[in-house]
C-alpha atoms as a PDB file:
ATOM      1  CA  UNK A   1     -29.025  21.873 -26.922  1.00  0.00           C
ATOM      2  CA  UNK A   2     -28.863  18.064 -26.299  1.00  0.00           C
ATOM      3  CA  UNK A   3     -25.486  17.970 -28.267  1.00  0.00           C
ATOM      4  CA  UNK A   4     -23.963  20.401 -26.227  1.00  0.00           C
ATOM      5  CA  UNK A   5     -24.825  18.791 -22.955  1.00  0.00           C
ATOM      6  CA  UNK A   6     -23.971  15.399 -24.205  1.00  0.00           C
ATOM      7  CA  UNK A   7     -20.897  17.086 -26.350  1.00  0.00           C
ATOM      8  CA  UNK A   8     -19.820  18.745 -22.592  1.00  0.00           C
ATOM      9  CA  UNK A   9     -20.280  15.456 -20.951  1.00  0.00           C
ATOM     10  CA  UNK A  10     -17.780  14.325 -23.304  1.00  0.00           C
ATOM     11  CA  UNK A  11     -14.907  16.036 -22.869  1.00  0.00           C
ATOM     12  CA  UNK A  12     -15.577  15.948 -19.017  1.00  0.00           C
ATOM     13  CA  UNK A  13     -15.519  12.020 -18.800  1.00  0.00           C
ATOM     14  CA  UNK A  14     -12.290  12.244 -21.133  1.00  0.00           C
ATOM     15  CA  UNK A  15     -10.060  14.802 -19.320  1.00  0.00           C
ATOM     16  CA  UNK A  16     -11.633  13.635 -16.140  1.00  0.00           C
ATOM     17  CA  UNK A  17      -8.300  12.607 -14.423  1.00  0.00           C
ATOM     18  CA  UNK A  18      -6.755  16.224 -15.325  1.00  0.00           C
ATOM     19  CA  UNK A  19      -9.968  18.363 -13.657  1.00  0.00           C
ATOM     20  CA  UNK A  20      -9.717  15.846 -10.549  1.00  0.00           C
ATOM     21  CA  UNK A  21      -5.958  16.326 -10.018  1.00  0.00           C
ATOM     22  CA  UNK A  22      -6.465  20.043 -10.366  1.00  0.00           C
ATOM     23  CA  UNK A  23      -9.557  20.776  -7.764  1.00  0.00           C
ATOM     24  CA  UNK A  24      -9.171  17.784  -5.204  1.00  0.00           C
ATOM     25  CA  UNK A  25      -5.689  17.489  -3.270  1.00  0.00           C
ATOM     26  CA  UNK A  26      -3.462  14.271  -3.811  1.00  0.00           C
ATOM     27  CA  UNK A  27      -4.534  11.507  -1.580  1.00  0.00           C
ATOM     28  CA  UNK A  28      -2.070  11.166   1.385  1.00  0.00           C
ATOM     29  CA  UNK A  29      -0.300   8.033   0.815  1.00  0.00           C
ATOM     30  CA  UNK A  30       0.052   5.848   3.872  1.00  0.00           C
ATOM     31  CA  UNK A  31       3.634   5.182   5.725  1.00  0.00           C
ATOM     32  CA  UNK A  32       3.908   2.676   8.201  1.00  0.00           C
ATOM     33  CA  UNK A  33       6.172   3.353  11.553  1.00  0.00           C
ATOM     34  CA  UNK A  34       9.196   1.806   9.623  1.00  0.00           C
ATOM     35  CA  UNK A  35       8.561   4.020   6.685  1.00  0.00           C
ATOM     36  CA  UNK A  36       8.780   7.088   8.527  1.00  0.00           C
ATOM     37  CA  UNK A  37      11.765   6.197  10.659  1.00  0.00           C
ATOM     38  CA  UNK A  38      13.756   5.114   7.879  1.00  0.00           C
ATOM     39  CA  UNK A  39      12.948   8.731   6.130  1.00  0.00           C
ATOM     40  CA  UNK A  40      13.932  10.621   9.163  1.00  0.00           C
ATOM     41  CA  UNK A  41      16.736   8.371   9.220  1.00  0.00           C
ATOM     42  CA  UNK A  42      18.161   9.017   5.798  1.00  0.00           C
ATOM     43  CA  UNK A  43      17.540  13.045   6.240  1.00  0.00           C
ATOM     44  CA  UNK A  44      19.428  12.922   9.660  1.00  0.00           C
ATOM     45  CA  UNK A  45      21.790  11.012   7.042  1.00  0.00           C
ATOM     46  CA  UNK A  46      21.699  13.510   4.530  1.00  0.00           C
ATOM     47  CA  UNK A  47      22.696  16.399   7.004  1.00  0.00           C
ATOM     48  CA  UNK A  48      25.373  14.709   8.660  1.00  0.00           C
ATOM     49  CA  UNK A  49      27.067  14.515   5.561  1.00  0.00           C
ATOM     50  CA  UNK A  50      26.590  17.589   4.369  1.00  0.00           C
ATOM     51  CA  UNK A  51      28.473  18.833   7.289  1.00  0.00           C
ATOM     52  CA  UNK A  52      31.121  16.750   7.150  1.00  0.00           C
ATOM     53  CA  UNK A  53      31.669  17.335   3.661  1.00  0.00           C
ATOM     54  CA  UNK A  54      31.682  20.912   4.616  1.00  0.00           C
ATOM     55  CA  UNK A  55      33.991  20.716   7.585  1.00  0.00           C
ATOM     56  CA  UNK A  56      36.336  18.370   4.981  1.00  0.00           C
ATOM     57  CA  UNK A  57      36.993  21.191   3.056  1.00  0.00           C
ATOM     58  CA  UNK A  58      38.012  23.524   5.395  1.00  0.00           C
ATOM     59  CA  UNK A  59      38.424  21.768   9.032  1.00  0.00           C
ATOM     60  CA  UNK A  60      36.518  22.004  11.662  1.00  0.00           C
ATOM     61  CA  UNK A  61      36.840  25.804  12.224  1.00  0.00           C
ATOM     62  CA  UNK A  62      34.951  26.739   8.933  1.00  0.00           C
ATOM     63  CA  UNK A  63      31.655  25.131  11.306  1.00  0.00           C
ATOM     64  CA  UNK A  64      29.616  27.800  12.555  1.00  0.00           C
ATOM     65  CA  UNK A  65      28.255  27.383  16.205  1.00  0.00           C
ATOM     66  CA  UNK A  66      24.969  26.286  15.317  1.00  0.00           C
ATOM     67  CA  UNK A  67      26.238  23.542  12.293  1.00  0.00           C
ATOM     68  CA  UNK A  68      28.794  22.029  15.137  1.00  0.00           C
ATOM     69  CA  UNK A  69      25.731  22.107  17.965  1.00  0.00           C
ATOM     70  CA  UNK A  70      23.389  20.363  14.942  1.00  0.00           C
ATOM     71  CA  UNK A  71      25.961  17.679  14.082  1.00  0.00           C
ATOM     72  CA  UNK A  72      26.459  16.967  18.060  1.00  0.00           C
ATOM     73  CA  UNK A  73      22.950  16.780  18.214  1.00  0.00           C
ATOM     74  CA  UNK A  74      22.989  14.112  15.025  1.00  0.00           C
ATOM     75  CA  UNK A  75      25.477  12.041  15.890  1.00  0.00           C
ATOM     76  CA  UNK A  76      23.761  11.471  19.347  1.00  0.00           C
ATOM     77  CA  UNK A  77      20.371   9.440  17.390  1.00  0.00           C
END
């Protein structure tokens, strides 16, 4: 009986990281003011280019109403 306790113990203490990634949630990692803006910045970034790409391949008339309201909207920040 002891080993099994002590043999339980074990493998708990070894594969301890795995079991605590699995049951408790990641700890939120901290962002500052700048962090955040610059991530908003680079997916306003991100979007604006994947418009234009798309209105580069086939003009400005293959923009739908709502993707030529979004980029106005984008290139006003």
């Amino acid at each position: 009986m002891l080993f099994a306790v002590l043999g339980i113990g074990l493998i708990l203490y070894f594969f301890r990281d795995r079991l605590r990634k699995k049951i408790l949630p990641p700890p939120e990692k901290y962002q500052s003011i700048d962090d955040r803006f610059n991530a908003e910045r680079k997916n306003r970034e991100i979007e604006i280019d994947s418009l234009l790409s798309k209105m580069g391949r086939n003009g400005l008339d293959d923009l739908s109403e709502k993707d030529r309201k979004r980029l106005n909207e984008l290139s006003k920040k």
